[in-house]
Protein backbone atom coordinates (compact mmCIF):
# COMPACT_ATOMS: atom_id res chain seq x y z
CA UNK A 1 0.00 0.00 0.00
CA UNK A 2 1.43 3.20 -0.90
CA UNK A 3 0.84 6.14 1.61
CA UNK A 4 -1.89 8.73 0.46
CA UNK A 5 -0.98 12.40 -0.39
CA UNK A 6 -3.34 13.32 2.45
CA UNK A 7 -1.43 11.47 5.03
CA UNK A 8 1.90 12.27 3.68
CA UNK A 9 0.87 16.03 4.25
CA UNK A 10 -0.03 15.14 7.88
CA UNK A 11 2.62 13.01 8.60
CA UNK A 12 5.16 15.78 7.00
CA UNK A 13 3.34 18.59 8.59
CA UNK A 14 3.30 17.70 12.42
CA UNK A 15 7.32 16.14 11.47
CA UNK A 16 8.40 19.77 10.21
CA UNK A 17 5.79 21.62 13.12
CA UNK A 18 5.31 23.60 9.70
CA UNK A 19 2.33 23.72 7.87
CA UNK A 20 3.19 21.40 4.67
CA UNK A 21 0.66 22.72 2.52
CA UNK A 22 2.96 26.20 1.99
CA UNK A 23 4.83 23.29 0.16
CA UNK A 24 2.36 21.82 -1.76
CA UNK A 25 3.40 21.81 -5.31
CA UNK A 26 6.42 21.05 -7.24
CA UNK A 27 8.23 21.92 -10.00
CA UNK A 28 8.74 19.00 -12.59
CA UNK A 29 11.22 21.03 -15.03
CA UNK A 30 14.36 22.99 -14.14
CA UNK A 31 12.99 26.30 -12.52
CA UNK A 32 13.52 28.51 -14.89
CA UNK A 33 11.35 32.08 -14.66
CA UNK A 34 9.71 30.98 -18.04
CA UNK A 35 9.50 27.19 -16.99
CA UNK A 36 7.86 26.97 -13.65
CA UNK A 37 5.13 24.29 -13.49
CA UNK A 38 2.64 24.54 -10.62
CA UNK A 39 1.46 21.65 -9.47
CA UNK A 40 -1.01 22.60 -6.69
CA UNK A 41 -3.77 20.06 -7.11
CA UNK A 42 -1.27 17.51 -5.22
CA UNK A 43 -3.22 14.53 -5.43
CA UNK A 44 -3.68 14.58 -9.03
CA UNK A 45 0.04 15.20 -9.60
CA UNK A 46 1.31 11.88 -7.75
CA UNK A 47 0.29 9.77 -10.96
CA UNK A 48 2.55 12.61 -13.16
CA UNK A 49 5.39 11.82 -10.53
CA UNK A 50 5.59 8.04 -10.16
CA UNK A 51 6.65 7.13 -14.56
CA UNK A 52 9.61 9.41 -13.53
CA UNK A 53 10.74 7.10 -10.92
CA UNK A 54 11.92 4.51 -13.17
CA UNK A 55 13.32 1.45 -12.34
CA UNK A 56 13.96 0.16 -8.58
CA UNK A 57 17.54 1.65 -8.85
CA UNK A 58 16.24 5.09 -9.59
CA UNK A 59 13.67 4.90 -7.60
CA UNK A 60 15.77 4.28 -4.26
CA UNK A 61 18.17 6.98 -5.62
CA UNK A 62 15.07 9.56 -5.94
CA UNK A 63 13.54 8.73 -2.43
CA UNK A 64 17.41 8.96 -0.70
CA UNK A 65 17.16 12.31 -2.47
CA UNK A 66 13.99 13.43 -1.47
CA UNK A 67 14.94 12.31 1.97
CA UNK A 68 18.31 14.26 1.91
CA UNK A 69 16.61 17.31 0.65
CA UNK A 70 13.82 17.02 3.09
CA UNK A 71 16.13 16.14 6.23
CA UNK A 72 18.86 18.87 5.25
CA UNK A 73 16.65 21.78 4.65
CA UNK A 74 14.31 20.69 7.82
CA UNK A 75 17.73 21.64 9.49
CA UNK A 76 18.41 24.61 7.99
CA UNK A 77 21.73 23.35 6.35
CA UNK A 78 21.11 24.49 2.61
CA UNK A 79 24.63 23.58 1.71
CA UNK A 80 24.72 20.39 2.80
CA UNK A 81 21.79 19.87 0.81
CA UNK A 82 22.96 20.84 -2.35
CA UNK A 83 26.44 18.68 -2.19
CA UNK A 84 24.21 15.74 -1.17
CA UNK A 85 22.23 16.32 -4.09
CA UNK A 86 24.86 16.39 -6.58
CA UNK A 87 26.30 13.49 -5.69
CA UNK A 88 22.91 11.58 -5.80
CA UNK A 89 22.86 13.46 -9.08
CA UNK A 90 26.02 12.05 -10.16
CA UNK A 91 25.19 8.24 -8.93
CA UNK A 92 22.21 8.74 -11.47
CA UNK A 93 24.12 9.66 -14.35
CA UNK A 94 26.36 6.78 -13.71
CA UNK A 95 23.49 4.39 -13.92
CA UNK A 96 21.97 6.54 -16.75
CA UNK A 97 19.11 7.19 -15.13
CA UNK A 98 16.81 10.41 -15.44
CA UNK A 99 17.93 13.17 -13.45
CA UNK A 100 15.04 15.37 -13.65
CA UNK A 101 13.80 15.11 -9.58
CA UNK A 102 17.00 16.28 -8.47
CA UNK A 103 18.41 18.71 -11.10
CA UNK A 104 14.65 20.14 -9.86
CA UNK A 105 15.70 20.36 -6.10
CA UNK A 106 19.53 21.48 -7.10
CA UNK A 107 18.14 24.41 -9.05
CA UNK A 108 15.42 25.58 -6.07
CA UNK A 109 18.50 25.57 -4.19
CA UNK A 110 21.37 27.22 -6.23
CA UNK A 111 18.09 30.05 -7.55
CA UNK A 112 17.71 30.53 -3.32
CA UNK A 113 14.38 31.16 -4.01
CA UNK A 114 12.10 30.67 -1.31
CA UNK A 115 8.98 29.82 -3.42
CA UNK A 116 11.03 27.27 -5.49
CA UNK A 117 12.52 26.01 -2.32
CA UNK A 118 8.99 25.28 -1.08
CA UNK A 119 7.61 23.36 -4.40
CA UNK A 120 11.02 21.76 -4.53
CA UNK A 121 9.69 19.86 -1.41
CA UNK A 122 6.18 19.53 -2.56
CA UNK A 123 8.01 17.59 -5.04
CA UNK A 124 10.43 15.57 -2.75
CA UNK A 125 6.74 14.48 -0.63
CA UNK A 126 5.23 13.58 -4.09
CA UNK A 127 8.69 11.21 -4.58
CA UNK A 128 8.14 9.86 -1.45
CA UNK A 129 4.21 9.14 -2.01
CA UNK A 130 4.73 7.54 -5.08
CA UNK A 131 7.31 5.28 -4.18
CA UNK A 132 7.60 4.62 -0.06
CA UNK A 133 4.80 2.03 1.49
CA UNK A 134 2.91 3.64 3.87
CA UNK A 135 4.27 1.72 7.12
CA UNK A 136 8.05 2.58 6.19
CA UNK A 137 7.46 6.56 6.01
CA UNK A 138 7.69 7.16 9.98
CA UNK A 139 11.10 5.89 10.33
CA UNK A 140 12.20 7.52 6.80
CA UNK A 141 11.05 10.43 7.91
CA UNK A 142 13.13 9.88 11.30
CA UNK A 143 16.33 8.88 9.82
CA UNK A 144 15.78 12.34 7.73
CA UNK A 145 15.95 14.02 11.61
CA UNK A 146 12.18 15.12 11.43
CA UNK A 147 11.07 15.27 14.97
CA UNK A 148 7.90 14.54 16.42
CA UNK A 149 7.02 12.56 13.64
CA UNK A 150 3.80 10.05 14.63
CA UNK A 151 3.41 6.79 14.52
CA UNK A 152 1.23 5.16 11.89
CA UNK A 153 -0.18 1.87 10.89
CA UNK A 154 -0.95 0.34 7.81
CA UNK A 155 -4.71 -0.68 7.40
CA UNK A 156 -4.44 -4.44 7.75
CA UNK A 157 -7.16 -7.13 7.35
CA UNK A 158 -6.07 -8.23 11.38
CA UNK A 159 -6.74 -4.32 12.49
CA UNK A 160 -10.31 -4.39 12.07
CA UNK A 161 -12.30 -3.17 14.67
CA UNK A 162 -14.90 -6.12 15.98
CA UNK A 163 -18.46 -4.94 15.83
CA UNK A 164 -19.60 -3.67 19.46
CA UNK A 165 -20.93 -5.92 21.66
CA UNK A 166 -24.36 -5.30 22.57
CA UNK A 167 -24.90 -3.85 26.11
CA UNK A 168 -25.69 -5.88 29.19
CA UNK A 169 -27.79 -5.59 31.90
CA UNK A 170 -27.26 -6.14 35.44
CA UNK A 171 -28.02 -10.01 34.92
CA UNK A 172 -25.41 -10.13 32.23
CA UNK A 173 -28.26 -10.62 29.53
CA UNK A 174 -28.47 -8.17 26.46
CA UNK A 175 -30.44 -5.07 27.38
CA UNK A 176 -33.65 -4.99 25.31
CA UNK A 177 -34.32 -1.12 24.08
CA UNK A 178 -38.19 -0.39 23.95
């Protein structure tokens, strides 16, 4: 099961104490002033994201990304972020793999625009919806040094609720409503 935007913006929000969707959106092609694509209907755009993720190699390079980006910039440490990013950049061209999601997050970074900055992790939480199961997002999201990040469970058959019992009266026999 793959986790829902909706659930990715709660878990992200109350993990960044920031309200995520300021971030909502992305930009899909190098931010350019005449190229800026704004994806603010969020759940619509995760189907747009998920073809770019490619094979299981690129898709494990995109999500370290994403979480780099994410973890980095949730600490304030822009520069770190960017060097992290080329050389996730560079592990992609190795494999020959599309670059697109993080020549994306390198440009937000190297434009220092605060608005690009912001879509550049819309688009990061879109890589990590379209790609991480639902149950392993938590302790991503952890090992990224969000804090206060809150536990979640992934809706299994053996988590259903059983139906309520029926109440009792004092003789232990089902109370009869009239």
């Amino acid at each position: 099961m793959v986790i829902s935007s909706d659930i990715l913006q709660q878990v992200v929000a109350q993990a960044q104490e920031a309200d995520w969707n300021n971030a909502v959106g992305a930009v899909l092609t190098k931010p350019t002033a005449a190229n800026i694509v704004d994806l603010t209907t969020y759940p619509d755009r995760l189907a747009a994201v998920a073809p770019q993720m490619g094979n299981p190699s690129q898709r494990h390079r995109n999500v370290s990304a994403a979480l780099d980006f994410l973890g980095l910039m949730n600490h304030g440490e822009q520069a770190a972020a960017l060097e992290q990013l080329r050389a996730r950049k560079q592990a992609l061209v190795k494999g020959k793999e599309s670059t697109e999601v993080t020549d994306t997050m390198i440009a937000a970074l190297r434009m220092n625009d605060p608005e690009l900055i912001a879509r550049a992790k819309g688009l990061a939480g879109m890589v990590l919806a379209a790609s991480v199961p639902f149950y392993e997002l938590p302790d991503m999201l952890k090992t990224a040094g969000f804090k206060n990040v809150p536990e979640v469970k992934s809706a299994g058959a053996d988590e259903v609720e059983p139906p309520p019992s029926p109440a009792m009266d004092e003789t232990g026999d089902p109370e009869v409503v009239r």
